[in-house]
Protein backbone atom coordinates (compact mmCIF):
# COMPACT_ATOMS: atom_id res chain seq x y z
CA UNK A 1 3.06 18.70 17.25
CA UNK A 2 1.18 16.78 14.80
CA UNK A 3 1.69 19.33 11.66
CA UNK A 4 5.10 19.86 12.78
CA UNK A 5 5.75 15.60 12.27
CA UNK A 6 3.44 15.73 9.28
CA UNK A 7 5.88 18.67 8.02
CA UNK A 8 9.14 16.35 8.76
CA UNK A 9 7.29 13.35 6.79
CA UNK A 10 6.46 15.51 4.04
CA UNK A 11 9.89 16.86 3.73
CA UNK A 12 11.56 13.27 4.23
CA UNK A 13 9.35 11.83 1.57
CA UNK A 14 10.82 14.67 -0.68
CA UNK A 15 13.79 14.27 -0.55
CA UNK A 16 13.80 10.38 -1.56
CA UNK A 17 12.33 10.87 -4.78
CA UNK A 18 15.23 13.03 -5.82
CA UNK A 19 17.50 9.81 -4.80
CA UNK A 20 15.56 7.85 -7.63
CA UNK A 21 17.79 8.19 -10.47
CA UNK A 22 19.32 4.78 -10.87
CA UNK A 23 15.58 3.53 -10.29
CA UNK A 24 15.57 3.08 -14.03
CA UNK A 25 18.50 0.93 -14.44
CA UNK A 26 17.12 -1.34 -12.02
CA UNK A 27 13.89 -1.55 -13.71
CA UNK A 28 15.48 -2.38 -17.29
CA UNK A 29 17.47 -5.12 -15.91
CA UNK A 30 14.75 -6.63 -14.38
CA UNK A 31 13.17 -6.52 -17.32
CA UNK A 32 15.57 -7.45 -19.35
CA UNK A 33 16.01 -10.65 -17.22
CA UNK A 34 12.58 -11.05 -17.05
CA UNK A 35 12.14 -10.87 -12.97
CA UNK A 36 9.78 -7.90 -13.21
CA UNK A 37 6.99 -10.18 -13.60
CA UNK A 38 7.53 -11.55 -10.20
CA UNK A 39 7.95 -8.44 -8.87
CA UNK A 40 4.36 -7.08 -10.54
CA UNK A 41 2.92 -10.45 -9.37
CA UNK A 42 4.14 -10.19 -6.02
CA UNK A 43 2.73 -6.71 -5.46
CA UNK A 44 -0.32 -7.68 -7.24
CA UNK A 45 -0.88 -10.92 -4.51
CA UNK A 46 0.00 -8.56 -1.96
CA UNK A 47 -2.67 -5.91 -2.98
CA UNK A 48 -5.41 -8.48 -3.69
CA UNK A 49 -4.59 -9.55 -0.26
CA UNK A 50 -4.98 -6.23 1.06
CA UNK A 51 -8.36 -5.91 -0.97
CA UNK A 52 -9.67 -9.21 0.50
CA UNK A 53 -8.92 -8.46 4.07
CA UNK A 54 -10.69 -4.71 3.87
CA UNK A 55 -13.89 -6.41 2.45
CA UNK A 56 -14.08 -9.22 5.31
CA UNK A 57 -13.31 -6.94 8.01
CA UNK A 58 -16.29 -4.70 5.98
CA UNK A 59 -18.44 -7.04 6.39
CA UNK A 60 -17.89 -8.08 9.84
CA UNK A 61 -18.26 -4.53 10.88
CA UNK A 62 -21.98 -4.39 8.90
CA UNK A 63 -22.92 -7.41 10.93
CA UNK A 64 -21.86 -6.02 14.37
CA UNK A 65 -23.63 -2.45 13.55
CA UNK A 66 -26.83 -4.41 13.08
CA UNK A 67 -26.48 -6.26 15.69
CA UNK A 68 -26.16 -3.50 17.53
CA UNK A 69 -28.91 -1.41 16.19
CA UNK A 70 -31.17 -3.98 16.85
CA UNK A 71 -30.58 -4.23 20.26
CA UNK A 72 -31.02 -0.60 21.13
């Protein structure tokens, strides 16, 4: 079942990037209106984010295991 729904993703996933032809256009006018920047700075705060939360939750796992090896 799962290769069968990893199949169906695959092929879904597929077909969208042959529906990215006017992708372009919308690129150049952002840029040519000068709104791309938000858009990269948005993604970038949203990634940093992302970044920031996987190193926290790191770290809080690396104090758990150790508290836990030093029990047993």
């Amino acid at each position: 079942m799962k290769k069968i729904t990893f199949s169906l993703i695959l092929m879904i996933t597929a077909l969208q990037l042959f529906a990215q032809d006017n992708g372009v256009e919308m690129a150049d006018t952002l840029r040519s209106n000068g709104k791309i920047y938000v858009v990269v700075t948005c993604i970038v705060i949203i990634l940093i984010g992302l970044i920031l939360y996987l190193f926290s939750m790191d770290k809080r796992l690396k104090k758990i295991e150790k508290e836990n090896s030093t029990k047993n």
